[in-house]
C-alpha atoms as a PDB file:
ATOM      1  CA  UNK A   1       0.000   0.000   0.000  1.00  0.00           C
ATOM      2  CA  UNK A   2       1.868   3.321  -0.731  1.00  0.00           C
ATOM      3  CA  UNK A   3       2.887   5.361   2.281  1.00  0.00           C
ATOM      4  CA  UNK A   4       0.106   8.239   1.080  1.00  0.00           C
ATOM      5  CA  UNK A   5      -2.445   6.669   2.747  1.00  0.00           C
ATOM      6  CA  UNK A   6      -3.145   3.817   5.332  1.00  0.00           C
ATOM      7  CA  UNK A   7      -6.694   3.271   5.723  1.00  0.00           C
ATOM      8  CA  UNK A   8      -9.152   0.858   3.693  1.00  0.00           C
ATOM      9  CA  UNK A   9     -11.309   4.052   3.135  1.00  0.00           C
ATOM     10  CA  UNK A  10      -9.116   5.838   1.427  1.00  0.00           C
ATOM     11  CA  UNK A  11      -7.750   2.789  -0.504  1.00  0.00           C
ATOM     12  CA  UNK A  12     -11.635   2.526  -1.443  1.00  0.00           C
ATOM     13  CA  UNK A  13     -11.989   6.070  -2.272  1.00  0.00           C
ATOM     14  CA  UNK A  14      -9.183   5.693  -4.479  1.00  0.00           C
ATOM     15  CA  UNK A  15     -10.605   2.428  -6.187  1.00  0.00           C
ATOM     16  CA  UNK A  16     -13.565   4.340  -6.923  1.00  0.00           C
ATOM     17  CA  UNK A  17     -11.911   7.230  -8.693  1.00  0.00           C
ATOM     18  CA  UNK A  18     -10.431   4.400 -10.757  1.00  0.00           C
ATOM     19  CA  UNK A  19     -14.208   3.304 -11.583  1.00  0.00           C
ATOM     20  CA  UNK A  20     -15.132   6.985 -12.283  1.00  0.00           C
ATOM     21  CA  UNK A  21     -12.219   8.660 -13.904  1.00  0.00           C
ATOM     22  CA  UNK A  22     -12.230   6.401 -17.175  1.00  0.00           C
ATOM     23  CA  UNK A  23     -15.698   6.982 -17.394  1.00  0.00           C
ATOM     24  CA  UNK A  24     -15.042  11.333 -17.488  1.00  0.00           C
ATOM     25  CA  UNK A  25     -11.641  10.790 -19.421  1.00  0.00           C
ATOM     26  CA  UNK A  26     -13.365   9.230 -21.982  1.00  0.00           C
ATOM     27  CA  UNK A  27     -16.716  11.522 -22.238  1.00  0.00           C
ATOM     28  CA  UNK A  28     -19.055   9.102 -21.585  1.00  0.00           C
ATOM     29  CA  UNK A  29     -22.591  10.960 -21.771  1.00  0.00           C
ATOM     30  CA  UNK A  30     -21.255  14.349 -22.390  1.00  0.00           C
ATOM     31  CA  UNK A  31     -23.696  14.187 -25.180  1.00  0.00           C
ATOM     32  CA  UNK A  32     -26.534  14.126 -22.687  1.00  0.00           C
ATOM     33  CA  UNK A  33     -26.819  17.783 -21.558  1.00  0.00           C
ATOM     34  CA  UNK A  34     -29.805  18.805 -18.814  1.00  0.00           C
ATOM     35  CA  UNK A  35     -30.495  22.035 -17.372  1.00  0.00           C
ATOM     36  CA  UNK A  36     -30.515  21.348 -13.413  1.00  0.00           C
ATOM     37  CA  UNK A  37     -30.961  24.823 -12.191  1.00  0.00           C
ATOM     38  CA  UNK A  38     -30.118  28.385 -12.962  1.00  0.00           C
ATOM     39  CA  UNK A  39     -27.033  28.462 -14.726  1.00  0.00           C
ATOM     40  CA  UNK A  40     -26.255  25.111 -13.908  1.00  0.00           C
ATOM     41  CA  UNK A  41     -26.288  21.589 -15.837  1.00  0.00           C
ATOM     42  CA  UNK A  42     -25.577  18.052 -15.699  1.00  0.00           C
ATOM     43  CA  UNK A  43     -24.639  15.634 -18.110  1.00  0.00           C
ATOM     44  CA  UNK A  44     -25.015  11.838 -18.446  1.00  0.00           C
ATOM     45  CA  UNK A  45     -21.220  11.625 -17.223  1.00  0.00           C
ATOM     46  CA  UNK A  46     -22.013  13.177 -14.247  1.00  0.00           C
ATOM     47  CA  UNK A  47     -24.468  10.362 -13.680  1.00  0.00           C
ATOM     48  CA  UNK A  48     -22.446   7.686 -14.998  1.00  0.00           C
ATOM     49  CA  UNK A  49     -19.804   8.978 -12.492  1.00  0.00           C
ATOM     50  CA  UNK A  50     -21.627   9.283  -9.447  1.00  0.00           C
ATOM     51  CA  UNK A  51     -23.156   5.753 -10.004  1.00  0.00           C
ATOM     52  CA  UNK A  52     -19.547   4.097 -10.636  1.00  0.00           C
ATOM     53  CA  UNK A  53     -18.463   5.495  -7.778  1.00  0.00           C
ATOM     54  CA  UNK A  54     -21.375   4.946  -5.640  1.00  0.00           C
ATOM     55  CA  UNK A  55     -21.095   1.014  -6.427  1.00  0.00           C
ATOM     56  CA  UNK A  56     -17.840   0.783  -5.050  1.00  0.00           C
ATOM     57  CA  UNK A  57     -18.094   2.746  -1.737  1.00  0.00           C
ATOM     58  CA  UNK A  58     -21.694   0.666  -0.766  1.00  0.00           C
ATOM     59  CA  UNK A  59     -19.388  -2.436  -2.203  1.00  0.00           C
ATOM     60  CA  UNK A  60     -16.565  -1.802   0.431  1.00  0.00           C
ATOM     61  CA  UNK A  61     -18.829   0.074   3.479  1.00  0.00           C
ATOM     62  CA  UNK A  62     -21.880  -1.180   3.164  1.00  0.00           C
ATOM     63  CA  UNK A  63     -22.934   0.715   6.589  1.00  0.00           C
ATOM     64  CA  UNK A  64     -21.539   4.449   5.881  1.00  0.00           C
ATOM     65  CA  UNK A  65     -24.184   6.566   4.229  1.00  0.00           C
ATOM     66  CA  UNK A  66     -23.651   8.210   0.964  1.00  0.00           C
ATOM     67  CA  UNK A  67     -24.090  11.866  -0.351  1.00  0.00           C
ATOM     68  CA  UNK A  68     -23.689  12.539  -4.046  1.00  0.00           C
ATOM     69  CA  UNK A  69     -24.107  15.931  -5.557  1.00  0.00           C
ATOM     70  CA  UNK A  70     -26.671  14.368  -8.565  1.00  0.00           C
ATOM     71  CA  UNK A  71     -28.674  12.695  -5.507  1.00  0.00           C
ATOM     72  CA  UNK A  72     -31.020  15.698  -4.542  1.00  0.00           C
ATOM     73  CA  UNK A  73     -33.414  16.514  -2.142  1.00  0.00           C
ATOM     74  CA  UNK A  74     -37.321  18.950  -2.985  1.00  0.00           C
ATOM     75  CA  UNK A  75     -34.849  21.711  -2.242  1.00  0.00           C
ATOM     76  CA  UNK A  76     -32.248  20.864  -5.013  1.00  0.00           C
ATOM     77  CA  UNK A  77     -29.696  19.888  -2.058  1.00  0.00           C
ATOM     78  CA  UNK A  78     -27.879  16.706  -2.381  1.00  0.00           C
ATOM     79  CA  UNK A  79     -29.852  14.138  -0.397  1.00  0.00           C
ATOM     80  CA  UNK A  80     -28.469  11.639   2.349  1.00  0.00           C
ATOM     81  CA  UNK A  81     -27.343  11.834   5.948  1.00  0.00           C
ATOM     82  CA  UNK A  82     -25.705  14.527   7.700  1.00  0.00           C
ATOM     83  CA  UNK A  83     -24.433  12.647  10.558  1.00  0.00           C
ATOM     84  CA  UNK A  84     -22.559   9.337  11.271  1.00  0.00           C
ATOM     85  CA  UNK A  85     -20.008   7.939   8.882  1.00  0.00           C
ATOM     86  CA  UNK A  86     -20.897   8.665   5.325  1.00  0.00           C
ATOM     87  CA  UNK A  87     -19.486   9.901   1.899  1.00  0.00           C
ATOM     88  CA  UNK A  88     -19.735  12.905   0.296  1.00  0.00           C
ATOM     89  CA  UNK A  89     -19.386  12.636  -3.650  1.00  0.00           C
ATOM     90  CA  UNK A  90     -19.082  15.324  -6.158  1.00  0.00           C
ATOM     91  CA  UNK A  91     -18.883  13.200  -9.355  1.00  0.00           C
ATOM     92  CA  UNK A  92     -17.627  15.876 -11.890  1.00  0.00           C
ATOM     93  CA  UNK A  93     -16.900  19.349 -10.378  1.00  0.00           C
ATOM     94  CA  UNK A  94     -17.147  21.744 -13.287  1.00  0.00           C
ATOM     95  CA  UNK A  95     -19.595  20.315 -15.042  1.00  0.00           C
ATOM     96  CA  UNK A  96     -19.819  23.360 -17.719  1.00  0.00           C
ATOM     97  CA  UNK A  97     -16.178  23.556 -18.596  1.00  0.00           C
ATOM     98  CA  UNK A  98     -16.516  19.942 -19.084  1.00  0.00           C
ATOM     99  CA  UNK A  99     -19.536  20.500 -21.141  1.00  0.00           C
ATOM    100  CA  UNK A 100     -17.684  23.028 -23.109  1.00  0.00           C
ATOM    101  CA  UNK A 101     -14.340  21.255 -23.264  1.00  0.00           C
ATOM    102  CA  UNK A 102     -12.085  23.288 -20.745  1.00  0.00           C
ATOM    103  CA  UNK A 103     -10.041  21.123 -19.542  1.00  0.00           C
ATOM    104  CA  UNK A 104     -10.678  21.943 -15.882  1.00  0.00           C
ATOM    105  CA  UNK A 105     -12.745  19.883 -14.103  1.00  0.00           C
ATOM    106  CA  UNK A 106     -12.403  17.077 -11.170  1.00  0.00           C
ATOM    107  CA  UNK A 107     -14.137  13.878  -9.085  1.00  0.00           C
ATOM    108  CA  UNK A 108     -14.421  14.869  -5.812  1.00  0.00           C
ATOM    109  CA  UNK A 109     -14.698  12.223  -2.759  1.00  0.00           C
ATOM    110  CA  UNK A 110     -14.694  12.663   1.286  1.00  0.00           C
ATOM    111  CA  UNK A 111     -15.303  10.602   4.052  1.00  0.00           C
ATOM    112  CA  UNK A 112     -17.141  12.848   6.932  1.00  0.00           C
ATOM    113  CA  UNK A 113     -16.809  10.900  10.420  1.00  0.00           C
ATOM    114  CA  UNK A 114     -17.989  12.710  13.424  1.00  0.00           C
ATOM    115  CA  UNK A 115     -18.662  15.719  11.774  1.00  0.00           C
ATOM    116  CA  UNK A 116     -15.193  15.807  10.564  1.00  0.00           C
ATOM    117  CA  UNK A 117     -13.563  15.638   6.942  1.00  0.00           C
ATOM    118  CA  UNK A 118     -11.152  12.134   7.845  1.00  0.00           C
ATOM    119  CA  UNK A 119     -10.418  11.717   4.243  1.00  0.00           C
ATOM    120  CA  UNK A 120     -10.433  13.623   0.737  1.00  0.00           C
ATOM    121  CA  UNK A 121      -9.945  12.142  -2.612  1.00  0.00           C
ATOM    122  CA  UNK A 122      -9.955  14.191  -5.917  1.00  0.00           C
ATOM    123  CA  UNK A 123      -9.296  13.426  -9.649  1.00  0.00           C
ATOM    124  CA  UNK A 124      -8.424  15.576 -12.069  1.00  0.00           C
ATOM    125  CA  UNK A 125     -10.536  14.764 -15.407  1.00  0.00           C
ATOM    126  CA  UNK A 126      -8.662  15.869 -17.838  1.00  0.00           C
ATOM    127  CA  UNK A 127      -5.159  14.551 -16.476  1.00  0.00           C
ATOM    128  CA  UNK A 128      -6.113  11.099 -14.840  1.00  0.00           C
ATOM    129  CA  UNK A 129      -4.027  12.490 -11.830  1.00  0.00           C
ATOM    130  CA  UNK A 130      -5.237  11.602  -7.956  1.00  0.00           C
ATOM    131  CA  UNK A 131      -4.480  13.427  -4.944  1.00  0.00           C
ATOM    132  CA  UNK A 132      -5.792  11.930  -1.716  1.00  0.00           C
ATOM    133  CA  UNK A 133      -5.557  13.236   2.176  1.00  0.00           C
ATOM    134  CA  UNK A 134      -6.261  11.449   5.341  1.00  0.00           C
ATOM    135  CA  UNK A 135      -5.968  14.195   8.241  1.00  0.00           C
ATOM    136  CA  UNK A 136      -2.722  14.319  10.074  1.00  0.00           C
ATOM    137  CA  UNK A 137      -1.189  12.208   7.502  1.00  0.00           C
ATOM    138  CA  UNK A 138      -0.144  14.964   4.555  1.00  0.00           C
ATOM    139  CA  UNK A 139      -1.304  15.422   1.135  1.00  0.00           C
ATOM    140  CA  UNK A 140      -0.228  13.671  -1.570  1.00  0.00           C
ATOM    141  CA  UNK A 141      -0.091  13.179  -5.400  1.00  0.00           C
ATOM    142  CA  UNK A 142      -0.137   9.028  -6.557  1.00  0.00           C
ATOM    143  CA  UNK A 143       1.893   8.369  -9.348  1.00  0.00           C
ATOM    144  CA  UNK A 144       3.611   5.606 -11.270  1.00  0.00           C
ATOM    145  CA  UNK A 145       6.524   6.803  -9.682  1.00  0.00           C
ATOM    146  CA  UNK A 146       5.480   6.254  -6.524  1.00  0.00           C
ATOM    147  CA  UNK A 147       3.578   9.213  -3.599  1.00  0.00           C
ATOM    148  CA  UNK A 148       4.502  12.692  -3.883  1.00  0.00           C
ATOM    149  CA  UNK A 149       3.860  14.838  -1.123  1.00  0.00           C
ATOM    150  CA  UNK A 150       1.974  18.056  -1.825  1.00  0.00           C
ATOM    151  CA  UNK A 151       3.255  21.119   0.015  1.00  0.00           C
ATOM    152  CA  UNK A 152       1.591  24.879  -0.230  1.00  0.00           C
ATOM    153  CA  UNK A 153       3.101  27.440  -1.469  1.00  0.00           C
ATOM    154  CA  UNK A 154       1.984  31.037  -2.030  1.00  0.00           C
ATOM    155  CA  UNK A 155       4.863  31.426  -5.234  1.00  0.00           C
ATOM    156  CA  UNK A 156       2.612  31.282  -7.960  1.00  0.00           C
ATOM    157  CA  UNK A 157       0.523  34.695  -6.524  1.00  0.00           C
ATOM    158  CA  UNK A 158      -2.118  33.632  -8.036  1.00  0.00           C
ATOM    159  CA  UNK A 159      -5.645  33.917  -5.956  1.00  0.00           C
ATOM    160  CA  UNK A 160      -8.544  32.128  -7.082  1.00  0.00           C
ATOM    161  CA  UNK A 161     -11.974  33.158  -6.962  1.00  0.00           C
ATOM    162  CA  UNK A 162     -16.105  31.249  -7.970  1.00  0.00           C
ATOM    163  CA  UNK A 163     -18.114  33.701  -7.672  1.00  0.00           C
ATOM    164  CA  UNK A 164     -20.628  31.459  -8.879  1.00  0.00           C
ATOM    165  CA  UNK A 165     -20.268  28.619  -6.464  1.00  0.00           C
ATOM    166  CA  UNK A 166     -23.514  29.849  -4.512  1.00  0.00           C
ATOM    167  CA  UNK A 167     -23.637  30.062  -0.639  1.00  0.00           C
ATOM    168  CA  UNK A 168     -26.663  30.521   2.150  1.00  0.00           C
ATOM    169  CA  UNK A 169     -29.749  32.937   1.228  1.00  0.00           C
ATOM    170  CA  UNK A 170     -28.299  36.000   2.886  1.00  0.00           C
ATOM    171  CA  UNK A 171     -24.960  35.474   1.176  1.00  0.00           C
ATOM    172  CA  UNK A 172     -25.810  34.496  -2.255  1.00  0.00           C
ATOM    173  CA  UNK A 173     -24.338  37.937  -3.336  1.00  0.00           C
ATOM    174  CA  UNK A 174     -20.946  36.612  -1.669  1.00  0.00           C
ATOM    175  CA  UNK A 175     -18.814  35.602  -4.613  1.00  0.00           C
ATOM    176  CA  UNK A 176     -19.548  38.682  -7.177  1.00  0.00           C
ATOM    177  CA  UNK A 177     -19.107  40.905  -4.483  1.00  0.00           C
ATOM    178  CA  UNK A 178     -16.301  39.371  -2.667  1.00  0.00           C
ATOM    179  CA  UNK A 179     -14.333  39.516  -6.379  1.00  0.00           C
ATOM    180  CA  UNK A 180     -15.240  42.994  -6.790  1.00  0.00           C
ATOM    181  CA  UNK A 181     -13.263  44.207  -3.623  1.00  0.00           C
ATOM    182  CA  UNK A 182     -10.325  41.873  -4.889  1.00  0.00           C
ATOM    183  CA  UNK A 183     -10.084  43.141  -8.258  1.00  0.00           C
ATOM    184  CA  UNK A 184     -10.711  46.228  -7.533  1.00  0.00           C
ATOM    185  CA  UNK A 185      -7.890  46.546  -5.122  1.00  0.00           C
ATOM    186  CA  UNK A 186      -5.924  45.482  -7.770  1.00  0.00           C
ATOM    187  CA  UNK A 187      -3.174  43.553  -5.967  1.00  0.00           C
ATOM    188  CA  UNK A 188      -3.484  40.125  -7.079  1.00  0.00           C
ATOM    189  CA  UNK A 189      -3.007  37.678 -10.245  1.00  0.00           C
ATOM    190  CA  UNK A 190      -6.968  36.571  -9.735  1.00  0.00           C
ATOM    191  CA  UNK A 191      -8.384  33.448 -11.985  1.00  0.00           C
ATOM    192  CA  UNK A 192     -11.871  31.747 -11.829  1.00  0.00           C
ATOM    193  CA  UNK A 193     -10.854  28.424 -12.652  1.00  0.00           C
ATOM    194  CA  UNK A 194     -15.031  27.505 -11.697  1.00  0.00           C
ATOM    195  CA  UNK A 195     -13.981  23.894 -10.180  1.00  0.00           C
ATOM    196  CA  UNK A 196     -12.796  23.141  -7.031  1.00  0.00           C
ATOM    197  CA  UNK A 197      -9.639  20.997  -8.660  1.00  0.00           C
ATOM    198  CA  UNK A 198      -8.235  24.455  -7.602  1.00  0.00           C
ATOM    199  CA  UNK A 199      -8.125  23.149  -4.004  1.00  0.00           C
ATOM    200  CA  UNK A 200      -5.444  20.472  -5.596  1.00  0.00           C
ATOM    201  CA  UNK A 201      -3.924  22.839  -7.454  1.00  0.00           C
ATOM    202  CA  UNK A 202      -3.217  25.134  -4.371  1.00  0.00           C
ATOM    203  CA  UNK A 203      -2.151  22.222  -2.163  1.00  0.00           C
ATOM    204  CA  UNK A 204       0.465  21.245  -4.985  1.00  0.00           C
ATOM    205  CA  UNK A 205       1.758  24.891  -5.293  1.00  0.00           C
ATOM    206  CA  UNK A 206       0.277  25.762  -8.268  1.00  0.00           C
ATOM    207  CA  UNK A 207      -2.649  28.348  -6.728  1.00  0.00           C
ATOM    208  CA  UNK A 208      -1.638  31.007  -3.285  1.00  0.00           C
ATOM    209  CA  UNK A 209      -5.706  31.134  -2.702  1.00  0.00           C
ATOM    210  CA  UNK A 210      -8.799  30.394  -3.029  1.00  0.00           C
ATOM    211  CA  UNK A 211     -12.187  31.612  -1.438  1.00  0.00           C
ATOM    212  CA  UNK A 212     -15.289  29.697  -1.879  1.00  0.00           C
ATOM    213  CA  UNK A 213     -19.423  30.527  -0.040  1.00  0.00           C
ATOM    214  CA  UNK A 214     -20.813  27.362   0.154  1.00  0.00           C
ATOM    215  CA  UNK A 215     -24.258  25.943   0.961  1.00  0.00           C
ATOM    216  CA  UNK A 216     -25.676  22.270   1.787  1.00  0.00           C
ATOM    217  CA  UNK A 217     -23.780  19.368   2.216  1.00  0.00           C
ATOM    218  CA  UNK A 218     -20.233  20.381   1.126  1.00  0.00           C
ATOM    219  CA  UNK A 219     -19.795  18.147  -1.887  1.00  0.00           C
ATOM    220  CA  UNK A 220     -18.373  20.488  -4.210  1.00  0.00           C
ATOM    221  CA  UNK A 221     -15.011  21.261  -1.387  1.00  0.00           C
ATOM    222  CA  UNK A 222     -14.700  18.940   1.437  1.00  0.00           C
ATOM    223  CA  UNK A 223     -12.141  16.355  -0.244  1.00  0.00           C
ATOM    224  CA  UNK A 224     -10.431  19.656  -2.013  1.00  0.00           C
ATOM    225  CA  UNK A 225     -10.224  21.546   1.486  1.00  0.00           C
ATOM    226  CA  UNK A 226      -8.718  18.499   3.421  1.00  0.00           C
ATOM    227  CA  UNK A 227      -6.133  18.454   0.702  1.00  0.00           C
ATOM    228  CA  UNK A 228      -5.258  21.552   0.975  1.00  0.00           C
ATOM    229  CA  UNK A 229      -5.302  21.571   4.836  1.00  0.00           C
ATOM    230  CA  UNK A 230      -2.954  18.540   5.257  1.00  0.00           C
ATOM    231  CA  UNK A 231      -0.586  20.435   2.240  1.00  0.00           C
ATOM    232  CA  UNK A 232       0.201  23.295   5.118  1.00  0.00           C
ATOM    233  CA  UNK A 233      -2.544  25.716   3.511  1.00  0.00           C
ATOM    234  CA  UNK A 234      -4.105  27.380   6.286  1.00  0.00           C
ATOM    235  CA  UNK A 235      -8.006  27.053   6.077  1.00  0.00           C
ATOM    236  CA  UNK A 236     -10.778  28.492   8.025  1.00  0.00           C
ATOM    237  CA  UNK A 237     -13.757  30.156   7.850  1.00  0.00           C
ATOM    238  CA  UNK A 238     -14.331  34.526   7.173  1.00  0.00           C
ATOM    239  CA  UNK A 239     -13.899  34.524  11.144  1.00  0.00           C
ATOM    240  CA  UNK A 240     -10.889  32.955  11.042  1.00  0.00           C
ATOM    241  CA  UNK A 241     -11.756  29.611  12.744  1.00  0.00           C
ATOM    242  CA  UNK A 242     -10.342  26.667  11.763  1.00  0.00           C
ATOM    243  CA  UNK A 243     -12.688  25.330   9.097  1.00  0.00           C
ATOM    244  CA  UNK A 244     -15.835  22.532   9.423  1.00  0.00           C
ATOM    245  CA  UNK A 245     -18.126  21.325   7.209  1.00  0.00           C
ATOM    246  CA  UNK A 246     -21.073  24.412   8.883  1.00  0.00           C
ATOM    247  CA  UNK A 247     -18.883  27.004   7.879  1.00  0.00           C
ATOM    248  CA  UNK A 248     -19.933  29.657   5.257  1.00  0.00           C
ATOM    249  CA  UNK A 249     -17.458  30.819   4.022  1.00  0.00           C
ATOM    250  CA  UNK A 250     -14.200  29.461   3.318  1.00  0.00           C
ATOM    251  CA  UNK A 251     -10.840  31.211   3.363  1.00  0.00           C
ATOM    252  CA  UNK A 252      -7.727  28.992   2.220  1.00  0.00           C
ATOM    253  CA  UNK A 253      -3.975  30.294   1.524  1.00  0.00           C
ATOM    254  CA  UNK A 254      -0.474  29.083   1.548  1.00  0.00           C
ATOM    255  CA  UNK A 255       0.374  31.820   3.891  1.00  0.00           C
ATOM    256  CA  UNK A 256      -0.232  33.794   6.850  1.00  0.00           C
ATOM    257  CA  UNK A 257      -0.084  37.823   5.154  1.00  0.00           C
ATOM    258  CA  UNK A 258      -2.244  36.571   2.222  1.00  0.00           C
ATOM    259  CA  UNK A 259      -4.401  34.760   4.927  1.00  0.00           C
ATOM    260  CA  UNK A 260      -5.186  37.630   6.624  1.00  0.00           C
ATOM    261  CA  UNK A 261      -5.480  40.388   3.746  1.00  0.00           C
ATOM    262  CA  UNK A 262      -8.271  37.686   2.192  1.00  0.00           C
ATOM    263  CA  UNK A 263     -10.059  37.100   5.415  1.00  0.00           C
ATOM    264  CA  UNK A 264     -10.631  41.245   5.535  1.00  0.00           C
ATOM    265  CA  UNK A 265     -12.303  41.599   2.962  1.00  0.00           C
ATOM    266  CA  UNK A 266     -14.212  38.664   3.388  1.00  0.00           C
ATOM    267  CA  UNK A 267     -15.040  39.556   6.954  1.00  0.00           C
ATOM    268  CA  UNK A 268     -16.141  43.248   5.104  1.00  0.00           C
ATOM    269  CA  UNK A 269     -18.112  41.688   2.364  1.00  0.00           C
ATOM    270  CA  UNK A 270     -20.215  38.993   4.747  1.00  0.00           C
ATOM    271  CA  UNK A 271     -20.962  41.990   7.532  1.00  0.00           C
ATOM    272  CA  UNK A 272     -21.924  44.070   4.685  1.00  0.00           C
ATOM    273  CA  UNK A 273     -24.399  41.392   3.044  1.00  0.00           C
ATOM    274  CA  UNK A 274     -25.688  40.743   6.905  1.00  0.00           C
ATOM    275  CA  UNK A 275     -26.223  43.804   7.728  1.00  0.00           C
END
């Protein structure tokens, strides 16, 4: 078993991005093109994913509960548990830039135990490559080659923003306004990548920041977020807590100054919005 990981969840977590990631490498239902909500789709790979990897978690832990993004609830919220041991599955984050062929998209996996993130899986779509986490054991890259350990760093400058990403009621506004005060203060190299792959990116070194709102079960960033918080990243919420799965807002950087210029405007921008 390599030294990146020592668990049979994550070794299951990884089999299943084996069962999913041939089935988004090689476009399987990308023809199949829905409307799911406003300015949001899903294809038949989506699907196809989620049920791949779905068959192989229930295979290996029959008893954990299971939470996948095209699984939804009256209230357009993935359905499943919120407590206990269970999975939470984002079968193809960036569904639209895999729609339209940017190649920037990912397969997102966490195990939640406790309330806690324990483990954190992602794929990269386009590249085959898999990154996996189990807290207080690092973050690493698997390769042919063997485990390579994934280590922040803030070099690259650049910051990453989703405006579209969503969040709670009162913060829907979060994202366009939050990359207003960023761009307008005109001090960083900002992208909108629109997929949480960034989260991989950053803990490799490749992204300084990202800032995400989030609302309902946290599909779309757990597995990305655990990555980045066993790389060295320092993640917490707009408050500056160290970051769970309630949080609104989420603030992650590969070091402390950027860390704290971010979380000011994000404090500003959520005080403003709750006002």
């Amino acid at each position: 078993m390599p030294a990146a990981y020592v668990r049979s969840e994550t070794a299951a977590a990884v089999a299943a991005l084996g069962a999913a990631l041939p089935i988004v490498l090689a476009r399987q239902g990308a023809d199949d093109v829905r409307p799911k909500a406003p300015r949001d789709i899903v294809t038949g790979t989506d699907l196809a994913s989620q049920a791949a990897i779905e068959h192989v978690l229930r295979e290996r832990f029959p008893d954990y509960g299971f939470v996948g993004e095209e699984g939804q609830d009256a209230s357009g919220n993935p359905a499943g548990p919120a407590s206990g041991r269970y999975w939470l599955v984002d079968p193809l984050c960036g569904t639209a830039n895999f729609a339209a062929r940017l190649p920037l998209f990912a397969v997102n996996i966490a195990l939640v135990e406790a309330g806690r993130v324990t483990i954190g899986a992602v794929g990269d779509g386009t590249t085959g490559d898999v990154y996996v986490a189990e807290r207080g054991f690092g973050a690493w890259r698997l390769s042919a080659d063997g485990p390579e350990r994934l280590r922040a760093s803030g070099a690259s400058g650049l910051v990453s923003l989703d405006p579209n990403l969503g969040g709670p009621d009162d913060l829907r506004p979060f994202g366009q306004a939050f990359a207003m005060r960023v761009l307008a203060a005109g001090q960083w190299d900002v992208r909108m990548f629109a997929t949480t792959l960034t989260l991989a990116y950053l803990a490799g070194g490749k992204v300084a920041a990202a800032v995400y709102a989030a609302s309902g079960p946290r599909v779309h960033l757990a597995a990305g977020l655990l990555l980045a918080h066993e790389s060295g990243a320092m993640v917490t919420s707009e408050r500056g807590t160290d970051w769970t799965l309630d949080d609104d807002v989420y603030v992650v950087a590969a070091g402390q100054d950027l860390q704290r210029e971010l979380l000011a405007i994000a404090r500003s921008v959520v005080a403003e919005l709750r006002s």
